[in-house]
N, C-alpha and C. Protein backbone atom coordinates (compact mmCIF):
# COMPACT_ATOMS: atom_id res chain seq x y z
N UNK A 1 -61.16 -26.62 31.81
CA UNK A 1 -61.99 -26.98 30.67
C UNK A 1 -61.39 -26.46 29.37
N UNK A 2 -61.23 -25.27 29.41
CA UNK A 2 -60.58 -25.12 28.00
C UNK A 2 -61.19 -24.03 27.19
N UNK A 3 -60.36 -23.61 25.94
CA UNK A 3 -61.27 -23.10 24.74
C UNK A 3 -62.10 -24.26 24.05
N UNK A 4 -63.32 -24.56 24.13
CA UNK A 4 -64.33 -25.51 23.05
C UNK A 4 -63.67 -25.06 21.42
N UNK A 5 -63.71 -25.71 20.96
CA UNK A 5 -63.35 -25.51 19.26
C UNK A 5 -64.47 -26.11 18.31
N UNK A 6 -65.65 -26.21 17.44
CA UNK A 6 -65.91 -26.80 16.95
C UNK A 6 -66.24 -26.42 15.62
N UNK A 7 -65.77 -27.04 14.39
CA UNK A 7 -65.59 -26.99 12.97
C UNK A 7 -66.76 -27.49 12.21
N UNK A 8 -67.60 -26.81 11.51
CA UNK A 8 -68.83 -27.87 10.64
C UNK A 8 -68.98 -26.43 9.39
N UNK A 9 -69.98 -27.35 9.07
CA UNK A 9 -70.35 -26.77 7.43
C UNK A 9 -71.98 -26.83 7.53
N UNK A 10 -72.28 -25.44 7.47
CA UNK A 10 -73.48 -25.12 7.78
C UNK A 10 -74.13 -23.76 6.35
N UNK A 11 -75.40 -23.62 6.47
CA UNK A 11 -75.96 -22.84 5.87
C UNK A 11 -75.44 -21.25 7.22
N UNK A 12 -75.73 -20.50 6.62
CA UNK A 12 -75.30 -18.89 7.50
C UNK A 12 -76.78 -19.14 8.90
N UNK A 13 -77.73 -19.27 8.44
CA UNK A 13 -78.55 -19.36 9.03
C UNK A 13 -78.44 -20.80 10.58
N UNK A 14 -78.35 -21.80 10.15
CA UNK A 14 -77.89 -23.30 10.97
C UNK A 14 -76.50 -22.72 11.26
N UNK A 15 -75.71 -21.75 10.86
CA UNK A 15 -74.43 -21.72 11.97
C UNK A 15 -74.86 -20.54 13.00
N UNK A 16 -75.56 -19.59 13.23
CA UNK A 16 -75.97 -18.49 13.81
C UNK A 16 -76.83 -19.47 14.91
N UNK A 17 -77.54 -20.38 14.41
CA UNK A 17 -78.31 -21.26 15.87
C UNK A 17 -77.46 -21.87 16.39
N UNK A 18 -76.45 -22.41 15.48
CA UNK A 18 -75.31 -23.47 15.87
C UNK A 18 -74.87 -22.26 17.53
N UNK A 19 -74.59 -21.54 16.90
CA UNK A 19 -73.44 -20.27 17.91
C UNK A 19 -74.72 -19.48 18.93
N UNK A 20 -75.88 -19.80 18.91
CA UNK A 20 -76.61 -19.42 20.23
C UNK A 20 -76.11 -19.11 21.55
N UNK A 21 -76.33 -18.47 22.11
CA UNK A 21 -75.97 -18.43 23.68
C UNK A 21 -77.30 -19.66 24.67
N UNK A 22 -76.19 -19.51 25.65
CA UNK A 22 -77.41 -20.98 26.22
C UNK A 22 -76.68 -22.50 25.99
N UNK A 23 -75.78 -22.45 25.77
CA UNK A 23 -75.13 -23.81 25.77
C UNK A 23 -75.12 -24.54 24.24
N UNK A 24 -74.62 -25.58 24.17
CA UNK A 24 -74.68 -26.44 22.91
C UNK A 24 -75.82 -26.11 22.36
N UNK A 25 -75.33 -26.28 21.03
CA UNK A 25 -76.69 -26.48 19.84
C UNK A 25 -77.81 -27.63 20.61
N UNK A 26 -78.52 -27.81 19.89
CA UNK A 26 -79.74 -28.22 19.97
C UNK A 26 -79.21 -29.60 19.26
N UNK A 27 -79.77 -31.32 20.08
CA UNK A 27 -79.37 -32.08 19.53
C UNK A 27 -79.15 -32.72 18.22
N UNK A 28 -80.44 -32.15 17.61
CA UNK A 28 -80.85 -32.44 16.31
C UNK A 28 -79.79 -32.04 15.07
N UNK A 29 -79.59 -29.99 15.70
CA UNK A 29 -78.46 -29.84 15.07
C UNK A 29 -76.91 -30.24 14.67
N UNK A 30 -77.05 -30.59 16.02
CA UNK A 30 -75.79 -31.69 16.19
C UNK A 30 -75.34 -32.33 15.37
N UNK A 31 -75.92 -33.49 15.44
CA UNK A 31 -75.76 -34.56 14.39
C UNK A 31 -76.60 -34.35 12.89
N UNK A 32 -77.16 -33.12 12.67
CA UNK A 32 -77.05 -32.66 10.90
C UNK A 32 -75.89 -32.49 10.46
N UNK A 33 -75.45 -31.93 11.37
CA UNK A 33 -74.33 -30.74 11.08
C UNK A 33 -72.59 -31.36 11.03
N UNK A 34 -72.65 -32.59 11.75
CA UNK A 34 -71.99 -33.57 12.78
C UNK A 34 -70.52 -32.91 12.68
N UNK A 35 -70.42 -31.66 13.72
CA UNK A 35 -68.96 -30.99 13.95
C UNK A 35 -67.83 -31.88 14.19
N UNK A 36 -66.73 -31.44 14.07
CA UNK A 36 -64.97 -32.02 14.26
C UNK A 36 -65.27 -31.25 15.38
N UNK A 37 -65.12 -31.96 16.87
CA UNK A 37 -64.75 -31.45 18.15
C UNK A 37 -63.43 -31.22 18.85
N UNK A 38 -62.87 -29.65 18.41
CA UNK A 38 -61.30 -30.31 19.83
C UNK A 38 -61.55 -28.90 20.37
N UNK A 39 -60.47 -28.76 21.45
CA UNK A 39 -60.35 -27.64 22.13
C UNK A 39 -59.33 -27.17 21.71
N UNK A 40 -58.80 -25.97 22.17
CA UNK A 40 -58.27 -24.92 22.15
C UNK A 40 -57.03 -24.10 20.91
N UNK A 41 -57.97 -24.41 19.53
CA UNK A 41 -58.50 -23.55 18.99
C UNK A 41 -59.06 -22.76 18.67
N UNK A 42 -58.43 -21.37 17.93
CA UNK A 42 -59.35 -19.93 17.67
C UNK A 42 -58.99 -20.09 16.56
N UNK A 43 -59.67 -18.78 16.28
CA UNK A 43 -58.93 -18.31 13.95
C UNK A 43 -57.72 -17.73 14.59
N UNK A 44 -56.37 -17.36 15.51
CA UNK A 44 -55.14 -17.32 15.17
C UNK A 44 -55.16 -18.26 14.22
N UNK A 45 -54.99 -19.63 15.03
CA UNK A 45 -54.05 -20.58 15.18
C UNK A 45 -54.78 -21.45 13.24
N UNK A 46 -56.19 -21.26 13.12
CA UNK A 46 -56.16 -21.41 11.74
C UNK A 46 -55.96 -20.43 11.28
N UNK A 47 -55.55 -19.42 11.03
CA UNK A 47 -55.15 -18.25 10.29
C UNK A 47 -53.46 -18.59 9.91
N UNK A 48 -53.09 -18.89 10.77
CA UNK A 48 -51.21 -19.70 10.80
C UNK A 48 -51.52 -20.50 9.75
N UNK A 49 -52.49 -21.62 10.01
CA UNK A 49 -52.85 -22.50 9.17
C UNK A 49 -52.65 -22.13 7.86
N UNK A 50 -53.63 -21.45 7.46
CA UNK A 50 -53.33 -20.87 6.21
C UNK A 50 -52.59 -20.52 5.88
N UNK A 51 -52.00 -19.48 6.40
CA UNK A 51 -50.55 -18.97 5.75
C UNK A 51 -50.01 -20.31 5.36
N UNK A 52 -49.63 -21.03 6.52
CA UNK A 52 -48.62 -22.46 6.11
C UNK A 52 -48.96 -22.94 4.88
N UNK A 53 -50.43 -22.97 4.32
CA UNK A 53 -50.61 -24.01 3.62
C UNK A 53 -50.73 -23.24 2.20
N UNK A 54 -51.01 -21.91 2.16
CA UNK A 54 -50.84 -20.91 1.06
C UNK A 54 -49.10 -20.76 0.72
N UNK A 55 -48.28 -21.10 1.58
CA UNK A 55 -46.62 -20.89 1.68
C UNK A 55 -46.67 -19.49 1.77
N UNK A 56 -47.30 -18.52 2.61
CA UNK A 56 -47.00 -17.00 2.43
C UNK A 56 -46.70 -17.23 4.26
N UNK A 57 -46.06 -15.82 4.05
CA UNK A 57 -45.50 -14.92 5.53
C UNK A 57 -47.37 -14.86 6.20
N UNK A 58 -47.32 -15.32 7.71
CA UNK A 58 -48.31 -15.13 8.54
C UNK A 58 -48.43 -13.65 7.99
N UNK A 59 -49.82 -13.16 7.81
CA UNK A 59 -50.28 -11.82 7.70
C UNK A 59 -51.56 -11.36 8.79
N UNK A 60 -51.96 -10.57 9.35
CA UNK A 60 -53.15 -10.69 10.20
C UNK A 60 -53.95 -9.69 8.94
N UNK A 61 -54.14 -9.15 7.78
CA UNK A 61 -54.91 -8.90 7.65
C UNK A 61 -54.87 -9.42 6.39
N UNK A 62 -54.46 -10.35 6.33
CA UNK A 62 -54.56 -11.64 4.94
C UNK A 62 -55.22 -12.77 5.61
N UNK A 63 -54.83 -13.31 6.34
CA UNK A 63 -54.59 -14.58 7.21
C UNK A 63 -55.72 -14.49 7.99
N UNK A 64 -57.04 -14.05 8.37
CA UNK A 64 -58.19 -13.43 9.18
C UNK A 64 -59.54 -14.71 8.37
N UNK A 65 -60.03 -15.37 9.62
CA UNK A 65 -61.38 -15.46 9.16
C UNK A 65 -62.03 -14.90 9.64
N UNK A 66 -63.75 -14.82 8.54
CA UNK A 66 -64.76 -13.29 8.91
C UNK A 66 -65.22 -13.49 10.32
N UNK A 67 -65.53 -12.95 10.94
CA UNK A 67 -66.12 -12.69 12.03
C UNK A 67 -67.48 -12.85 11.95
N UNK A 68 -68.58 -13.99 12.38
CA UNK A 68 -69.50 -13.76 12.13
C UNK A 68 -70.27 -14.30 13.44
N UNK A 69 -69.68 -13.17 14.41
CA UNK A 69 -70.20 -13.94 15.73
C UNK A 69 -71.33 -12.76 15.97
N UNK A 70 -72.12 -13.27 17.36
CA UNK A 70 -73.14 -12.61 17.70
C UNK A 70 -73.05 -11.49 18.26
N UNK A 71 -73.61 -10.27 18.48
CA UNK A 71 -73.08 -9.08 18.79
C UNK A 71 -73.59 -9.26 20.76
N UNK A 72 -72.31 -8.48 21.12
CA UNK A 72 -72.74 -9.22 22.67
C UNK A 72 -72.36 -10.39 23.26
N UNK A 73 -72.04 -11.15 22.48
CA UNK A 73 -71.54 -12.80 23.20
C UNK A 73 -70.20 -13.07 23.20
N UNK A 74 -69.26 -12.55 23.76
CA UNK A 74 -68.03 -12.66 24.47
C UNK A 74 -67.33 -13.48 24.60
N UNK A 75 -68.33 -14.46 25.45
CA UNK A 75 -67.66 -16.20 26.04
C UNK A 75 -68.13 -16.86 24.42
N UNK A 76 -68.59 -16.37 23.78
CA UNK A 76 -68.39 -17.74 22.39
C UNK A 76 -68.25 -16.61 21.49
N UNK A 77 -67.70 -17.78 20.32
CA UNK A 77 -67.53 -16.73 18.86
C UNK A 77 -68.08 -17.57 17.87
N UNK A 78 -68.10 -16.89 16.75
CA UNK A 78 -68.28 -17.64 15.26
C UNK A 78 -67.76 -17.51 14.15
N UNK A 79 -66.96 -18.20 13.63
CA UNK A 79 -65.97 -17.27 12.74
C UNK A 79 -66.20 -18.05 11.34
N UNK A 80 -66.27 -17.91 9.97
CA UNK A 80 -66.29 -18.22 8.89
C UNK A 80 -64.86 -18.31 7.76
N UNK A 81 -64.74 -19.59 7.53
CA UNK A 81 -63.33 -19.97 6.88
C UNK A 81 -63.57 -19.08 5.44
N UNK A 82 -62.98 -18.41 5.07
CA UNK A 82 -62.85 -17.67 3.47
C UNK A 82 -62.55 -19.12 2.69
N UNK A 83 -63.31 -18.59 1.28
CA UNK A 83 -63.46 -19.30 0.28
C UNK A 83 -61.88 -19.52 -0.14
N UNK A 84 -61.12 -18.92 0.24
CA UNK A 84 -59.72 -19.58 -0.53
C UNK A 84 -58.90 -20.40 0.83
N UNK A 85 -59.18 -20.24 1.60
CA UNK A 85 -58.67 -21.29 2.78
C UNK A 85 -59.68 -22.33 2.77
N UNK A 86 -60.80 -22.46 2.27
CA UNK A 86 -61.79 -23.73 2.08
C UNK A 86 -61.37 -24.53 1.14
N UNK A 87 -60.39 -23.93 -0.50
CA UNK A 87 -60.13 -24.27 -1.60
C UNK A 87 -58.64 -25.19 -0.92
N UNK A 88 -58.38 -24.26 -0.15
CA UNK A 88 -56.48 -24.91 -0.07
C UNK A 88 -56.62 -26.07 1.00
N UNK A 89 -57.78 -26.27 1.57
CA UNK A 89 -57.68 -27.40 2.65
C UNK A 89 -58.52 -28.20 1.72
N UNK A 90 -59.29 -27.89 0.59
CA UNK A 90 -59.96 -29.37 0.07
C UNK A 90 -59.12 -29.72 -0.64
N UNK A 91 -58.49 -28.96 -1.50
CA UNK A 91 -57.28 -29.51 -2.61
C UNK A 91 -56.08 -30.06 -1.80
N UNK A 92 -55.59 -30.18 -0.64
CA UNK A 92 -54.41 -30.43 -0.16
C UNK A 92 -54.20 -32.01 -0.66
N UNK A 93 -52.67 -32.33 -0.74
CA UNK A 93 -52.65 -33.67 -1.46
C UNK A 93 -52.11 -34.41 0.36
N UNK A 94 -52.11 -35.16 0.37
CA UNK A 94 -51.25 -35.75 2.28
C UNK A 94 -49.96 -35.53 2.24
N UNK A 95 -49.28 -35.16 1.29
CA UNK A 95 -48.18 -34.92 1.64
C UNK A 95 -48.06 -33.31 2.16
N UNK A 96 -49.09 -32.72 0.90
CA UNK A 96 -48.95 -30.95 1.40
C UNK A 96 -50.01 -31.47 3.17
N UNK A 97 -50.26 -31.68 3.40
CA UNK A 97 -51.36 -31.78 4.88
C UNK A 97 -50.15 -32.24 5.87
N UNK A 98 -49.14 -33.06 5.64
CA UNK A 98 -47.82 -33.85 6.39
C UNK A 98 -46.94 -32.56 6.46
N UNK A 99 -46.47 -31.84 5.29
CA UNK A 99 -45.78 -30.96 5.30
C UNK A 99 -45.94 -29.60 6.28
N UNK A 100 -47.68 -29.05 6.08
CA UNK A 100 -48.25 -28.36 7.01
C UNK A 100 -48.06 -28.80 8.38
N UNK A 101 -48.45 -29.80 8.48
CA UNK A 101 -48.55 -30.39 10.02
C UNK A 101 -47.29 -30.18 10.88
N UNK A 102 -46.31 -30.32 10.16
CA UNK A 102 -44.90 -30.40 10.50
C UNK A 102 -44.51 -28.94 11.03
N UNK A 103 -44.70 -27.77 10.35
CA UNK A 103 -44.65 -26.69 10.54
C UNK A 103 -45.75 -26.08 11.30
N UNK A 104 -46.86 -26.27 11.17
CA UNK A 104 -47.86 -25.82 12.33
C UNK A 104 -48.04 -26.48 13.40
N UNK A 105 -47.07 -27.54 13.75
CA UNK A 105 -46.45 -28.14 15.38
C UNK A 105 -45.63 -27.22 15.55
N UNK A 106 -44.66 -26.80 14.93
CA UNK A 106 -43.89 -26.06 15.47
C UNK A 106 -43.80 -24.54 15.91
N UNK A 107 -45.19 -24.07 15.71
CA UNK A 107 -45.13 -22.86 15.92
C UNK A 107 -45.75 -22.82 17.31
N UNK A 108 -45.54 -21.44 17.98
CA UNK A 108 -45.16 -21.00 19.31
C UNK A 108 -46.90 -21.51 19.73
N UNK A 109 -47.81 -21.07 19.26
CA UNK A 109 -49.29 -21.53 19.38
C UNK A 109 -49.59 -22.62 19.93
N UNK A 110 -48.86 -23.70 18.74
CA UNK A 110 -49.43 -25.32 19.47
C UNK A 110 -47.93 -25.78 19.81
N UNK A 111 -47.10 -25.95 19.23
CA UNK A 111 -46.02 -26.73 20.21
C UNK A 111 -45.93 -28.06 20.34
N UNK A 112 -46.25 -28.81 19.79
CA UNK A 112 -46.92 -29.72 19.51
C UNK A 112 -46.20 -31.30 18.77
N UNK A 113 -46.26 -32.27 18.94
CA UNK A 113 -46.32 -33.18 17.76
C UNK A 113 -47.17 -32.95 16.28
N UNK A 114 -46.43 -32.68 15.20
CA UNK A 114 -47.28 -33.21 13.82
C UNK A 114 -48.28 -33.87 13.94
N UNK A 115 -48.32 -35.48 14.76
CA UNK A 115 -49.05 -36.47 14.25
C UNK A 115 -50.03 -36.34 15.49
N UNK A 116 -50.43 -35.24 15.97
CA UNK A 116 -51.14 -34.79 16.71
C UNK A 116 -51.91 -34.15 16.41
N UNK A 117 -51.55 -33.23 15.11
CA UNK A 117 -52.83 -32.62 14.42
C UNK A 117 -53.28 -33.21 13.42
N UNK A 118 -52.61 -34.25 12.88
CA UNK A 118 -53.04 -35.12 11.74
C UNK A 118 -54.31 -35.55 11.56
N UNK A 119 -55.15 -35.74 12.74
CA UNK A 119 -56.99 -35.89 12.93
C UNK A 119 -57.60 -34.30 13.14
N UNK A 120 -56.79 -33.41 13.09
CA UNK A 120 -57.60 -32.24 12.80
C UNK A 120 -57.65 -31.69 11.50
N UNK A 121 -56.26 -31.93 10.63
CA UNK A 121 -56.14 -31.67 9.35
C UNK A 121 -57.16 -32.32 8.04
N UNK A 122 -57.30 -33.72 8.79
CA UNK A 122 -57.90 -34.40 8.23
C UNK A 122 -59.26 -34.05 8.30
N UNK A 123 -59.76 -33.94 9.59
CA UNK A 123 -60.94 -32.85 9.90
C UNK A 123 -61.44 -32.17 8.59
N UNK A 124 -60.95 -30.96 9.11
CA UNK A 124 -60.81 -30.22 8.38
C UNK A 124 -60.63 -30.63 6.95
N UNK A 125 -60.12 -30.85 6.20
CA UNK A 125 -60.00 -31.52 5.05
C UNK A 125 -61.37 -32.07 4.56
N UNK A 126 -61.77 -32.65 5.04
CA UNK A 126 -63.45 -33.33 5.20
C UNK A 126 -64.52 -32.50 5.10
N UNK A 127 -64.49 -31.46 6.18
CA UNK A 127 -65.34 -30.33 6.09
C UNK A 127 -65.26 -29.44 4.98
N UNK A 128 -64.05 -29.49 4.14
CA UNK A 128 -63.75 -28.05 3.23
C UNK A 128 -64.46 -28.88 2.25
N UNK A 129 -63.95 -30.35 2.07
CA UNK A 129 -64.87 -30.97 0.85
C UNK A 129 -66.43 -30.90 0.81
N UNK A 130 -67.01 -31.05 1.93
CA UNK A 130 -68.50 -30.92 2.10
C UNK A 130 -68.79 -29.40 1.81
N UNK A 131 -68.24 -28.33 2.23
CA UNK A 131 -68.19 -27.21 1.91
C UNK A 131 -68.28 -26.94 -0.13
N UNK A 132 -67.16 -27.59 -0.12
CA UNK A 132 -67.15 -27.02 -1.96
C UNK A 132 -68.39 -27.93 -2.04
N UNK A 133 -68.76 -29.50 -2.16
CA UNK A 133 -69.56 -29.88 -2.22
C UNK A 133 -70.95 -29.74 -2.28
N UNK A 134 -71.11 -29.03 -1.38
CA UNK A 134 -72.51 -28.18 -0.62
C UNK A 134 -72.48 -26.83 -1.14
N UNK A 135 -71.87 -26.06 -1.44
CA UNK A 135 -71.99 -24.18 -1.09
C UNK A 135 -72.18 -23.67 -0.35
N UNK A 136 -72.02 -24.47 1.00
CA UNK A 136 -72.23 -24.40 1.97
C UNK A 136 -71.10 -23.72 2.75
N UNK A 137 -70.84 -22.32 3.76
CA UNK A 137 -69.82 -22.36 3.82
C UNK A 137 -69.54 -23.08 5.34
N UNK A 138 -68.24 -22.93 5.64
CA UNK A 138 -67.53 -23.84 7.00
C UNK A 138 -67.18 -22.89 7.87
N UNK A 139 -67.45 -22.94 9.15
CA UNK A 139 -67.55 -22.27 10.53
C UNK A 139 -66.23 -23.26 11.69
N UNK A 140 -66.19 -22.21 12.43
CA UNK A 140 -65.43 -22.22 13.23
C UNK A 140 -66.07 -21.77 14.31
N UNK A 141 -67.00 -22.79 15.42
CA UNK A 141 -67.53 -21.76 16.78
C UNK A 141 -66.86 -22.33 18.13
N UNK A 142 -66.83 -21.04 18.75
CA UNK A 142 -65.84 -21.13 19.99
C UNK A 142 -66.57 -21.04 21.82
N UNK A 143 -65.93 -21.27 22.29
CA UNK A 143 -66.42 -20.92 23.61
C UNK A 143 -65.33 -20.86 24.64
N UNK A 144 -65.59 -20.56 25.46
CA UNK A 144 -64.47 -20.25 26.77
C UNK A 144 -64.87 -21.25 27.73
């Protein structure tokens, strides 16, 4: 099955139900909220992200989204994109998103084709806009 990955833009409150223990959100939430679904993604592998798309050296205590998982819940997490990795994925132009892509295939993490993450970038991209849009910030919740 995998690591679950799922990306949305929520109030602090609607991402803390989002990240419940007990299985998926609640349907309703679901489709408010309507997450980018893939697997096996964590905040490493967007933390790389960033770096790539900031052009800085991977840092782990630059490169970190907050932790805003439940205390006790192990098999899932919840993690919150920082306001300047929300800024650099809504502003990206497709060429900086092509350029990223290119280099975050190639790292040891995903391994990957480019045009393989090209529907997650884009994702993402989508969500950061609803984010500045909203004031809403953008989550990252996980599961095992």
């Amino acid at each position: 099955m995998g690591i679950l990955a799922d990306f949305f833009v929520a109030t602090p409150e609607d991402a803390r139900e989002y990240a419940m223990p007990g299985g998926l959100a609640a349907p309703a939430l679901r489709a408010r909220l309507e997450p980018a679904e893939y697997k096996q993604f964590t905040s490493l592998e967007i933390g790389t992200l960033w770096a790539i798309l900031a052009q800085e050296e991977w840092n782990v205590s630059r490169h970190n989204l907050v932790d805003d998982s439940l205390e006790g819940k192990e098999e899932s997490w919840l993690f919150r994109f920082p306001q300047p990795l929300v800024e650099l994925l809504a502003t990206a132009t497709d060429s900086d998103l092509a350029s990223a892509n290119a280099r975050w295939a190639a790292t040891e993490e995903l391994s990957c084709s480019p045009t393989d993450l090209l529907p997650i970038t884009q994702d993402l991209q989508r969500l950061a806009k609803k984010s500045v849009a909203t004031s809403n910030p953008m989550y990252l919740w996980g599961s095992l």
